[in-house]
C-alpha atoms as a PDB file:
ATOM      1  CA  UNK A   1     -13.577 -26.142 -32.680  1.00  0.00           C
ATOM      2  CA  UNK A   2     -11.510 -23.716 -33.640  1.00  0.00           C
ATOM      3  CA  UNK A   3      -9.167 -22.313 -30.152  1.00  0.00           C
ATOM      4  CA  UNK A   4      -8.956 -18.813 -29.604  1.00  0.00           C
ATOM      5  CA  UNK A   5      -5.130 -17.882 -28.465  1.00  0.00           C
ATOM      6  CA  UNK A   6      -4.426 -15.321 -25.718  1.00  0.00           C
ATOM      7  CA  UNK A   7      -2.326 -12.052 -26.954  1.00  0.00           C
ATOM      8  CA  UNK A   8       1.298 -13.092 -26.536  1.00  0.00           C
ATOM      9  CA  UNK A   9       2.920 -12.178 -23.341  1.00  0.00           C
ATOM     10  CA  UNK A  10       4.216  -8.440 -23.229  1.00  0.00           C
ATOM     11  CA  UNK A  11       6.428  -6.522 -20.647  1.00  0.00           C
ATOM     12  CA  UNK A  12       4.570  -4.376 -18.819  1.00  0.00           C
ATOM     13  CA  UNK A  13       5.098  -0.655 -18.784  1.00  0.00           C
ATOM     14  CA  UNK A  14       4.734   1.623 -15.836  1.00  0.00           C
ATOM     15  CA  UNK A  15       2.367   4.240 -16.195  1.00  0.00           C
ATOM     16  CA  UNK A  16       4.525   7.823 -15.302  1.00  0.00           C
ATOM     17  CA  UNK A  17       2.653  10.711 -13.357  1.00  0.00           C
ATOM     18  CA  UNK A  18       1.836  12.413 -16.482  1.00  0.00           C
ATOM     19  CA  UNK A  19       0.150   9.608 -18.353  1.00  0.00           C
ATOM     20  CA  UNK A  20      -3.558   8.297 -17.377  1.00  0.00           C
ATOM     21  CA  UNK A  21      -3.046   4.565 -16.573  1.00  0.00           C
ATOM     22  CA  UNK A  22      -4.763   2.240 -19.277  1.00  0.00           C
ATOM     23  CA  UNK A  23      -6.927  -0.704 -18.297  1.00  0.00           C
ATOM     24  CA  UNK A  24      -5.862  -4.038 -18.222  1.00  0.00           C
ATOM     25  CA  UNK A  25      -8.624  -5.725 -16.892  1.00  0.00           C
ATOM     26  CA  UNK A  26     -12.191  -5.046 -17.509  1.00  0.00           C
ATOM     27  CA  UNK A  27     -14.881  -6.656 -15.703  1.00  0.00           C
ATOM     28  CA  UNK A  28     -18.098  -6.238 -16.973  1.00  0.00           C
ATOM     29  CA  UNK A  29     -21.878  -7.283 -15.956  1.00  0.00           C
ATOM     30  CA  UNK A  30     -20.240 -10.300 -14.231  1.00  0.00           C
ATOM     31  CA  UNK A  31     -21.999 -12.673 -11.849  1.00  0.00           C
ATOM     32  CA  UNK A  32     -21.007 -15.703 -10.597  1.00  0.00           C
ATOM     33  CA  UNK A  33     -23.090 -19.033  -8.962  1.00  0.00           C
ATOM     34  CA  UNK A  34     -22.287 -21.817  -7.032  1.00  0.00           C
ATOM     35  CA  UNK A  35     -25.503 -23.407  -8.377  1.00  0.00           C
ATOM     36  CA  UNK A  36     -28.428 -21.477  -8.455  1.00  0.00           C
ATOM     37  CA  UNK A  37     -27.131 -19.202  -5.869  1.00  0.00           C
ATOM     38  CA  UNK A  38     -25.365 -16.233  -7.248  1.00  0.00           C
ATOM     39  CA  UNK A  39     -22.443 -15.273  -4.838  1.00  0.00           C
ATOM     40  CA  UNK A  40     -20.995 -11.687  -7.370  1.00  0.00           C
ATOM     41  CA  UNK A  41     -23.733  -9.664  -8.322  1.00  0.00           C
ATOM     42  CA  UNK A  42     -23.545  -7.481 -11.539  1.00  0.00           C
ATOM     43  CA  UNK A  43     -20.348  -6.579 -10.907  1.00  0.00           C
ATOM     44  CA  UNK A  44     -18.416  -3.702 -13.355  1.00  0.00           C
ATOM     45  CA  UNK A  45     -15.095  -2.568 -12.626  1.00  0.00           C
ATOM     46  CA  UNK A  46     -11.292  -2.241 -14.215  1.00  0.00           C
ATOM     47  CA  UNK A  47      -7.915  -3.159 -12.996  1.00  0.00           C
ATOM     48  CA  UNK A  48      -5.270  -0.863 -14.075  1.00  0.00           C
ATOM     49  CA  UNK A  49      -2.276  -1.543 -15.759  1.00  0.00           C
ATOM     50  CA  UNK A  50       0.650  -1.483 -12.752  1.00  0.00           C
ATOM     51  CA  UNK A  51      -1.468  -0.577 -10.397  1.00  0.00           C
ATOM     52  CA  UNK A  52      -2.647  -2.735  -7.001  1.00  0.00           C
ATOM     53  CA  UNK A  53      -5.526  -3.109  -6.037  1.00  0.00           C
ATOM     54  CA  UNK A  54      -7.128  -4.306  -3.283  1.00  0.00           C
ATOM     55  CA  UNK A  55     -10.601  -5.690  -2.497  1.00  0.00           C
ATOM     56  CA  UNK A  56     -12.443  -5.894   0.895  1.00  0.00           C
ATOM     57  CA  UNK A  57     -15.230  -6.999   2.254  1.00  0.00           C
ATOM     58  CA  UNK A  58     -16.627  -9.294   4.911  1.00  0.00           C
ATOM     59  CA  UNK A  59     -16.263 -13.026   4.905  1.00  0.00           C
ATOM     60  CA  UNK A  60     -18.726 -14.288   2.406  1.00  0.00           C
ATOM     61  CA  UNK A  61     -18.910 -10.994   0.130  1.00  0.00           C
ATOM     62  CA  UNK A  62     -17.826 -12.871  -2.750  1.00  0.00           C
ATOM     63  CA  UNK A  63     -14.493 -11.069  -2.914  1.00  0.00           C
ATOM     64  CA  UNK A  64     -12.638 -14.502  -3.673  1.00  0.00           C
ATOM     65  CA  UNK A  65     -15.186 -15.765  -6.129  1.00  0.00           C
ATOM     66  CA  UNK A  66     -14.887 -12.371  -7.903  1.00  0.00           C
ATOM     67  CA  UNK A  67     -11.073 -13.127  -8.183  1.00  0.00           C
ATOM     68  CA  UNK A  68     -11.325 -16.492  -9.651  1.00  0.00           C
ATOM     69  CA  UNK A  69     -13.287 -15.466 -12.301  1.00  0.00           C
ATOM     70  CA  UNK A  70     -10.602 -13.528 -13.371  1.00  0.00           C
ATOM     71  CA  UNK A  71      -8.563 -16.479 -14.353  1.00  0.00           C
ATOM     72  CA  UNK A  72     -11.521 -18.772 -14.883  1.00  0.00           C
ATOM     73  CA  UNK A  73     -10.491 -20.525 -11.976  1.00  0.00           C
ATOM     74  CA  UNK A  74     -14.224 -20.540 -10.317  1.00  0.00           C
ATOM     75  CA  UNK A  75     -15.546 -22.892 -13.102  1.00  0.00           C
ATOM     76  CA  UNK A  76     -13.252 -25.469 -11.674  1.00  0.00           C
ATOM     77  CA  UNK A  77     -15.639 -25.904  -8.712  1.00  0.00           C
ATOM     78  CA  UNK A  78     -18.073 -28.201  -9.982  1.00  0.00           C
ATOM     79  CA  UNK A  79     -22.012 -26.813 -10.037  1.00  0.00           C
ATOM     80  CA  UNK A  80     -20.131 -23.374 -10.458  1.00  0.00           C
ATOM     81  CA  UNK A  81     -20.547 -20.737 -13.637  1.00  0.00           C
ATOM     82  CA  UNK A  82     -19.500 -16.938 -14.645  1.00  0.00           C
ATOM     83  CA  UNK A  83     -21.887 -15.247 -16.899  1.00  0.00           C
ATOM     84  CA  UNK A  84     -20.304 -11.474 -18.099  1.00  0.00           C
ATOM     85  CA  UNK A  85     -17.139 -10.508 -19.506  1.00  0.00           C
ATOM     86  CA  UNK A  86     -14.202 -10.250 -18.042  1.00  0.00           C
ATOM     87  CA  UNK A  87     -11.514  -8.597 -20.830  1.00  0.00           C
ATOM     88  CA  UNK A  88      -7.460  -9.080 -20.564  1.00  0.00           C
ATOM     89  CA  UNK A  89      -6.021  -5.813 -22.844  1.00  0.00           C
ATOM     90  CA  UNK A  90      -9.190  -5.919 -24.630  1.00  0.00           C
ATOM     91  CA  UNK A  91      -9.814 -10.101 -25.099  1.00  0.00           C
ATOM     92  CA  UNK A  92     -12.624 -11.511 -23.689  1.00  0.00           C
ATOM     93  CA  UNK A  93     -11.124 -14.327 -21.147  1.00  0.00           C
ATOM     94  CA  UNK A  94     -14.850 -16.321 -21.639  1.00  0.00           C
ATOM     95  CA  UNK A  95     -14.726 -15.693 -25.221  1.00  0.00           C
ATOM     96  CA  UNK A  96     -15.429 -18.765 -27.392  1.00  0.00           C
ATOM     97  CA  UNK A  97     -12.606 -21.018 -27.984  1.00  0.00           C
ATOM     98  CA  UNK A  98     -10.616 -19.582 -25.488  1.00  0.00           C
ATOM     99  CA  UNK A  99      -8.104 -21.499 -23.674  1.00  0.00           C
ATOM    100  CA  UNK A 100      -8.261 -21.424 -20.085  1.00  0.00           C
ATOM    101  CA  UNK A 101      -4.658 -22.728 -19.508  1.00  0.00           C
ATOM    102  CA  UNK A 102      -3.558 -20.296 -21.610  1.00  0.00           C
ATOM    103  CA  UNK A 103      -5.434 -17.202 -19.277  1.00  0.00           C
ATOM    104  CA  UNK A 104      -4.011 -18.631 -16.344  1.00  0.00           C
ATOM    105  CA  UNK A 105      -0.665 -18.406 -17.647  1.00  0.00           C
ATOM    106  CA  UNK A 106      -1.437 -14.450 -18.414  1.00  0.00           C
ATOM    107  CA  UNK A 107      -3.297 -14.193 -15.073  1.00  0.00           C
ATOM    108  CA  UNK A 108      -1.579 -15.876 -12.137  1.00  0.00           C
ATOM    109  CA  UNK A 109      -3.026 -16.802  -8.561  1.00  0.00           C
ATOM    110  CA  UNK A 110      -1.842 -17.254  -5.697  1.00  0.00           C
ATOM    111  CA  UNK A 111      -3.790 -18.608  -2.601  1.00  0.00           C
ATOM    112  CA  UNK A 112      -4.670 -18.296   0.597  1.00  0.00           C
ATOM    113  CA  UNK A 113      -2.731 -21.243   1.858  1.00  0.00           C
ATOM    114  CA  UNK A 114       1.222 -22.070   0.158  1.00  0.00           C
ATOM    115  CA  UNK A 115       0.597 -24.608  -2.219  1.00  0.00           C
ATOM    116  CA  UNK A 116       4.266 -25.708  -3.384  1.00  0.00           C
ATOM    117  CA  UNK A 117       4.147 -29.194  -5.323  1.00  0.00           C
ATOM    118  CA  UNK A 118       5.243 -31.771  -2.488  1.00  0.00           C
ATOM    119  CA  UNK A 119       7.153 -33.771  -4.881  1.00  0.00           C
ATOM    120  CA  UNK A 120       9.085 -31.151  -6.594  1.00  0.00           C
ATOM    121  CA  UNK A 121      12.102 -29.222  -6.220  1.00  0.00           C
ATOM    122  CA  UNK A 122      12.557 -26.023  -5.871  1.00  0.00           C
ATOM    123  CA  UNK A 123      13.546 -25.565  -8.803  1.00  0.00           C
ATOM    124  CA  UNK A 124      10.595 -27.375 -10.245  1.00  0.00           C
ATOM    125  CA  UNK A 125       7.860 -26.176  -8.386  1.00  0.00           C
ATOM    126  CA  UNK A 126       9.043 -22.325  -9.849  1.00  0.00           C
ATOM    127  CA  UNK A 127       9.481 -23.863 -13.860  1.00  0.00           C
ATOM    128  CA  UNK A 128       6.708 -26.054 -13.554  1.00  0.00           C
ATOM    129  CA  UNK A 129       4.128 -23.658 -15.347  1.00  0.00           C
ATOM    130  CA  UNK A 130       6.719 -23.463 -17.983  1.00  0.00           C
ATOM    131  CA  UNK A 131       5.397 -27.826 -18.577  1.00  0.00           C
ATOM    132  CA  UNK A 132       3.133 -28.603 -22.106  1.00  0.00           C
ATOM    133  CA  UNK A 133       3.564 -25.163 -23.555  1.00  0.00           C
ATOM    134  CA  UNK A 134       3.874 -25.500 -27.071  1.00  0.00           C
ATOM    135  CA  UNK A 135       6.860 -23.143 -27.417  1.00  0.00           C
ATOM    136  CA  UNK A 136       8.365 -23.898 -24.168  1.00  0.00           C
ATOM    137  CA  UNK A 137      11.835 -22.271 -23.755  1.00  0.00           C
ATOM    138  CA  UNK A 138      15.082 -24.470 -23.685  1.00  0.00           C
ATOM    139  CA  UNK A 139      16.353 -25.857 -20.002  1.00  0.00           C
ATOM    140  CA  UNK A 140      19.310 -23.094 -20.341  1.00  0.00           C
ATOM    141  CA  UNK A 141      16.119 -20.737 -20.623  1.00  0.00           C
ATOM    142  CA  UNK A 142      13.942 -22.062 -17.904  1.00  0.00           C
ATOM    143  CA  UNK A 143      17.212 -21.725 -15.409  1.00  0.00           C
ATOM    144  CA  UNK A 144      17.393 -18.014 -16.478  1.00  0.00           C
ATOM    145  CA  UNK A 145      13.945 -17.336 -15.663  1.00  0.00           C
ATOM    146  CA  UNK A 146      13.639 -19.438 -12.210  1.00  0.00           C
ATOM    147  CA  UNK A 147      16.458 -17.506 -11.289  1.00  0.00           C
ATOM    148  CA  UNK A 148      15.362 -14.463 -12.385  1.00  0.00           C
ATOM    149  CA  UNK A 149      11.665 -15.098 -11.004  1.00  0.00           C
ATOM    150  CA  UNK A 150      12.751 -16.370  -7.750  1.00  0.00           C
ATOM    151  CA  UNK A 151      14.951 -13.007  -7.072  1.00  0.00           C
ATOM    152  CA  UNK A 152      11.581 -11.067  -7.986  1.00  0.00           C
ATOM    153  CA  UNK A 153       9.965 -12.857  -5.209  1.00  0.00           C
ATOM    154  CA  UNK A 154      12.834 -11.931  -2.803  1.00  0.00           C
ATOM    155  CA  UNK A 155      13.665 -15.817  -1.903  1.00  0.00           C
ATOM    156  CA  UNK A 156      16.936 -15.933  -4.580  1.00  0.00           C
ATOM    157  CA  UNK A 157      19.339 -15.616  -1.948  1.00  0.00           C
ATOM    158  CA  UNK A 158      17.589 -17.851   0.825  1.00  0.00           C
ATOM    159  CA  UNK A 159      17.253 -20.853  -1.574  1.00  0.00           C
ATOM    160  CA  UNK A 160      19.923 -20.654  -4.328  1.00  0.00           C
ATOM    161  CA  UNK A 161      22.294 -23.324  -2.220  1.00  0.00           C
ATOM    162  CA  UNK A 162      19.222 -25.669  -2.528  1.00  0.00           C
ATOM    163  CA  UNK A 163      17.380 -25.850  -5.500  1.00  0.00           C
ATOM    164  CA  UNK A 164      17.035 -29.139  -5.760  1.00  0.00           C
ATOM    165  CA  UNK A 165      15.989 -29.336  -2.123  1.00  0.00           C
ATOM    166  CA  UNK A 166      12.255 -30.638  -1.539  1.00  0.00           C
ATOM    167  CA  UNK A 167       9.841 -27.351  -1.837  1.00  0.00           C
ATOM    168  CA  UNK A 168       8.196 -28.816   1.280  1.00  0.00           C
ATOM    169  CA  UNK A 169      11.471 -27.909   3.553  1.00  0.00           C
ATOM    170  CA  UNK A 170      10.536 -24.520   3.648  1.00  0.00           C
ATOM    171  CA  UNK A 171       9.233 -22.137   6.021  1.00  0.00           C
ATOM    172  CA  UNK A 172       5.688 -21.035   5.442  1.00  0.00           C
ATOM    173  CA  UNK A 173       6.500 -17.378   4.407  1.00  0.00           C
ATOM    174  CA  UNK A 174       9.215 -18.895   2.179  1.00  0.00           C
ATOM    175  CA  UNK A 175       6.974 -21.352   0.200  1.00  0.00           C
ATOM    176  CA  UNK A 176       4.401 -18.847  -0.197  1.00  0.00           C
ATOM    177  CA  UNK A 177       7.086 -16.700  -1.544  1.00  0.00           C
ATOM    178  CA  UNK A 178       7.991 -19.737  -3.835  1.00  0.00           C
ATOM    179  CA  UNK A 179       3.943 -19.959  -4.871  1.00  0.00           C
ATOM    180  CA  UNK A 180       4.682 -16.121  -5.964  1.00  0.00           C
ATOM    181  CA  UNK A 181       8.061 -17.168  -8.031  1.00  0.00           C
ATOM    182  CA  UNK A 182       5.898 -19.932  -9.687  1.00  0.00           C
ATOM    183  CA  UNK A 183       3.529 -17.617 -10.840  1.00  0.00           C
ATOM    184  CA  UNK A 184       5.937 -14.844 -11.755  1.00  0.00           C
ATOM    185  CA  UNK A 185       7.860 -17.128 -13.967  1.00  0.00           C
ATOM    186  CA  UNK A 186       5.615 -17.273 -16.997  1.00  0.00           C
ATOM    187  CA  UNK A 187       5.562 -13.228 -17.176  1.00  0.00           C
ATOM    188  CA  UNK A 188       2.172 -13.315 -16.503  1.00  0.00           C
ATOM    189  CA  UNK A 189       0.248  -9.590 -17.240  1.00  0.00           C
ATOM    190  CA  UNK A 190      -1.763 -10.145 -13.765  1.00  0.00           C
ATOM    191  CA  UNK A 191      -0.984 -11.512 -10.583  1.00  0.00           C
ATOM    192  CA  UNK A 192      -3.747 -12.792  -8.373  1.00  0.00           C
ATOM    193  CA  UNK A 193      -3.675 -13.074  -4.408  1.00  0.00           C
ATOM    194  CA  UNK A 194      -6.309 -14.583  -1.941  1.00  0.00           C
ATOM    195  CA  UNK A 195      -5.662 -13.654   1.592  1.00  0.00           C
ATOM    196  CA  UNK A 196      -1.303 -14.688   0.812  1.00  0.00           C
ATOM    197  CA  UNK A 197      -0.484 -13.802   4.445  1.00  0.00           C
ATOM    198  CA  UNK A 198      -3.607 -15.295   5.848  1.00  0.00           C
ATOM    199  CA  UNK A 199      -1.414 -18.124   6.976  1.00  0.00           C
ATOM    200  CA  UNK A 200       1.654 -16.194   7.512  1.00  0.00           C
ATOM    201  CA  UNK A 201       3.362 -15.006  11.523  1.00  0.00           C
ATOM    202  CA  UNK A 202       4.121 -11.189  11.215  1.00  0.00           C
ATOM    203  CA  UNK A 203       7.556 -11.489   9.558  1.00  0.00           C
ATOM    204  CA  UNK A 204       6.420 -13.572   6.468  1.00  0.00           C
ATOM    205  CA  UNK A 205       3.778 -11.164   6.218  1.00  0.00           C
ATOM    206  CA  UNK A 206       5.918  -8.036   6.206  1.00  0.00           C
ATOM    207  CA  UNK A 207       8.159  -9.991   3.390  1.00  0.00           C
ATOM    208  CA  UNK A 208       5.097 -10.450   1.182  1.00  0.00           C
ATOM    209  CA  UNK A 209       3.718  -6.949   1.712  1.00  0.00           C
ATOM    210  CA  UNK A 210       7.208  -5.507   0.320  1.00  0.00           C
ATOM    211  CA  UNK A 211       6.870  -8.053  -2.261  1.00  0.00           C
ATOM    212  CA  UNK A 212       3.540  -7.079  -3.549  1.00  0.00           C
ATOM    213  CA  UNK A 213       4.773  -3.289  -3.255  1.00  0.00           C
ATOM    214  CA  UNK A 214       7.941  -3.549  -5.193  1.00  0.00           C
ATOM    215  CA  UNK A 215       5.644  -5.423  -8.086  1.00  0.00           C
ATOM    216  CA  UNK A 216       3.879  -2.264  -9.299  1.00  0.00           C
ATOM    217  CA  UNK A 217       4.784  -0.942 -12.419  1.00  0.00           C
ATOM    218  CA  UNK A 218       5.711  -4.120 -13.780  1.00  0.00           C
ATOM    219  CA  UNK A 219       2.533  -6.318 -13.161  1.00  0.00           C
ATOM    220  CA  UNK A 220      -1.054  -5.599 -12.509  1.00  0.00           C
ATOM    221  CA  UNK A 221      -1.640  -7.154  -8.957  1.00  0.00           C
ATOM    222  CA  UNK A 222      -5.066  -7.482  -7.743  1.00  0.00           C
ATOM    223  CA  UNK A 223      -5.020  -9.096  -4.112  1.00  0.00           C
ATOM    224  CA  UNK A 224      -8.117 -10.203  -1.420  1.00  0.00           C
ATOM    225  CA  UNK A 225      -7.324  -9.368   2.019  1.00  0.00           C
ATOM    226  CA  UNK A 226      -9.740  -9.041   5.510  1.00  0.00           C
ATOM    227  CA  UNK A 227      -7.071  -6.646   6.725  1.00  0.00           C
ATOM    228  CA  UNK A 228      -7.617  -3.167   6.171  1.00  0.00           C
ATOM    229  CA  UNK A 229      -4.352  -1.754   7.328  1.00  0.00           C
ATOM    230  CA  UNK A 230      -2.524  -4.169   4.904  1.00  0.00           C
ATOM    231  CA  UNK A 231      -5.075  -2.769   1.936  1.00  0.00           C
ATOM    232  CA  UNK A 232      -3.976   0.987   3.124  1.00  0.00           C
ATOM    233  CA  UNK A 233      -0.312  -0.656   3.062  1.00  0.00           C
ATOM    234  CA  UNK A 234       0.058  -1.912  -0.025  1.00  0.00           C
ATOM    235  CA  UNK A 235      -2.757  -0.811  -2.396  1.00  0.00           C
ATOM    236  CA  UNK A 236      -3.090   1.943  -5.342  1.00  0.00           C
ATOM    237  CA  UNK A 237      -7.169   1.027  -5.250  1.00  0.00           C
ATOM    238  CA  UNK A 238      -9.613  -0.223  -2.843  1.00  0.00           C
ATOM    239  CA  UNK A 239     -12.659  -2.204  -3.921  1.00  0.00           C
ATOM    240  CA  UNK A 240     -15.344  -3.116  -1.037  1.00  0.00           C
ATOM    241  CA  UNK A 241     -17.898  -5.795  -1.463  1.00  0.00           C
ATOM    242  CA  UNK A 242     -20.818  -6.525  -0.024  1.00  0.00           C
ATOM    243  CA  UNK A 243     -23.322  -9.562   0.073  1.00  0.00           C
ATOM    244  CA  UNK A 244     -21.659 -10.292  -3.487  1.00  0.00           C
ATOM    245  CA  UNK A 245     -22.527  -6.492  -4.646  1.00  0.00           C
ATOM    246  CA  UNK A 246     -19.608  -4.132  -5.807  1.00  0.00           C
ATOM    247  CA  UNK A 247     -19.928  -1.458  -3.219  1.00  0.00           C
ATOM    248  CA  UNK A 248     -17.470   1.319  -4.386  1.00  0.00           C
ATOM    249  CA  UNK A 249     -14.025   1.384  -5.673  1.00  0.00           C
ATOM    250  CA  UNK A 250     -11.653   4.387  -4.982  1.00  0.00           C
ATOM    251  CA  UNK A 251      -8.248   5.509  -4.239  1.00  0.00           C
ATOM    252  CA  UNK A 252      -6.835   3.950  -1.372  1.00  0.00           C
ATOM    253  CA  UNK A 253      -6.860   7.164   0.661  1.00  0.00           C
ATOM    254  CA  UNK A 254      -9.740   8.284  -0.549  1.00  0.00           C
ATOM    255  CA  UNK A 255     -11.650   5.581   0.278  1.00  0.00           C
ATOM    256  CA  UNK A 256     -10.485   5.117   3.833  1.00  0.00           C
ATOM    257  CA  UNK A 257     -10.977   8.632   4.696  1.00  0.00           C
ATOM    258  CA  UNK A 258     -13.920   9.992   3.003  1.00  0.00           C
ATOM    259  CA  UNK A 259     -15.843   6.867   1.519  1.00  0.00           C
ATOM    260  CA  UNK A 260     -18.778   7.557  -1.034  1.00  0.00           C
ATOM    261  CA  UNK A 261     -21.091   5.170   0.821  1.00  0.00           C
ATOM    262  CA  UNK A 262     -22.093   4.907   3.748  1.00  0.00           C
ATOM    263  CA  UNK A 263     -21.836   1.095   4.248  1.00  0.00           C
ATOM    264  CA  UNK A 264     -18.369   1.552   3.257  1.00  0.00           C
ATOM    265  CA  UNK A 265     -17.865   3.921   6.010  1.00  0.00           C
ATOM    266  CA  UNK A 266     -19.526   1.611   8.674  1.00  0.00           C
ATOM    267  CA  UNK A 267     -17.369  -1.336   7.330  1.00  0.00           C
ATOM    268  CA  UNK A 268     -14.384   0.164   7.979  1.00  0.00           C
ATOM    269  CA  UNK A 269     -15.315   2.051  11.462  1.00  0.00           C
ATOM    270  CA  UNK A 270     -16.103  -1.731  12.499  1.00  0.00           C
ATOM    271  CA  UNK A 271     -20.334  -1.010  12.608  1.00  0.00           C
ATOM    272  CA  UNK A 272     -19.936  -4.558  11.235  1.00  0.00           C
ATOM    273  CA  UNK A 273     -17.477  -7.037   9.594  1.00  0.00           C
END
């Protein structure tokens, strides 16, 4: 079978006020099932390039399922299928012969929970994406880009005594942090987040939401979160789900102020949710 390689990774450029943002996801038609029961319904809608955006929804909406298909991470689950396209700059990420390493290296994820590598370093756990790539950069090179990945993720100066330290001797709010590094490191185009400060006390969570902030412009970060103030905190976009159906999708502001539909509106008055 012949393998279909992902675009190369590219910096990403910052849209400026005068210029329209261009897509750099685009989700089209896409359901997803767990089985025969389909949890995303028919669901159309584009990320833009540096932007964040949010989605909401109460639990069971299918917002996570709708974010692992953007990395092809939902077909992991066994019984579980996308049908649709979901395009990265213009390549379909279901396409034939497409690697799904590969996408996961463009589009990163972080989850709910921090999953560090318990027998790892610190160190490691951040270069460990960089492992089996076919042009995978020299040790000199790997060092250069933990470094560079971990100061991204706001953790440089907390770990860079300890490197070689277990991953597990973290806080909580630090090895999520670390979970962000890891993904970071491998310049991915997209960065996915399920619920990151789900698990978090108030102080992680603050770190995180600065994180996730400072990342626009550079990366396209789409992130899952039951908490509305943090969406109005952090987010260019708002998408709201419900019962696995794309409800809307507008400006933050917009959408939290004068909402298009009325189920959005009673969502987040707290008629329900």
């Amino acid at each position: 079978m012949t393998t279909t390689v992902m675009p190369p990774a590219l910096p990403s450029t910052s849209t400026t006020p005068d210029a329209s943002p261009r897509v750099r996801v685009a989700v089209r038609a896409l359901d997803a099932y767990y089985g025969a029961t389909r949890s995303v319904r028919d669901v159309t809608l584009d990320f833009m390039d540096g932007q964040v955006t949010a989605i909401i929804g109460p639990s069971g909406c299918g917002k996570s399922t709708l974010l692992r298909c953007l990395n092809r991470m939902h077909e992991t689950v066994p019984g579980a299928r996308a049908e649709g396209e979901v395009e990265l700059d213009g390549t379909d990420i279901y396409g034939r012969g497409v690697n799904p390493i590969e996408v996961r290296r463009r589009i990163g994820m972080v989850f709910q929970r921090p999953t560090p590598f318990p027998t790892m370093s610190i160190r490691d756990n951040v270069a460990a994406g960089f492992r089996g790539m076919p042009d995978a950069p020299s040790r000199r090179e790997v060092d250069v880009r933990v470094e560079s990945s971990l100061r991204r993720a706001g953790l440089w100066d907390e770990v860079k005594d300890r490197l070689r330290d277990a991953a597990t001797g973290l806080s909580g709010g630090q090895q999520q942090r670390l979970c962000i590094a890891r993904a970071l490191a491998t310049n991915p185009r997209v960065l996915l987040l399920d619920e990151p400060t789900a698990s978090l006390d108030p102080l992680s969570t603050q770190k995180v939401e600065e994180l996730v902030y400072e990342l626009r412009g550079t990366v396209t970060v789409i992130i899952v979160t039951h908490n509305m103030q943090q969406a109005a905190r952090v987010s260019d976009r708002t998408a709201f789900m419900l019962m696995g159906d794309l409800v809307e999708v507008s400006p933050t502001s917009q959408l939290f102020t004068a909402p298009r539909d009325e189920r959005t509106e009673a969502y987040i008055t707290g008629r329900f949710g």
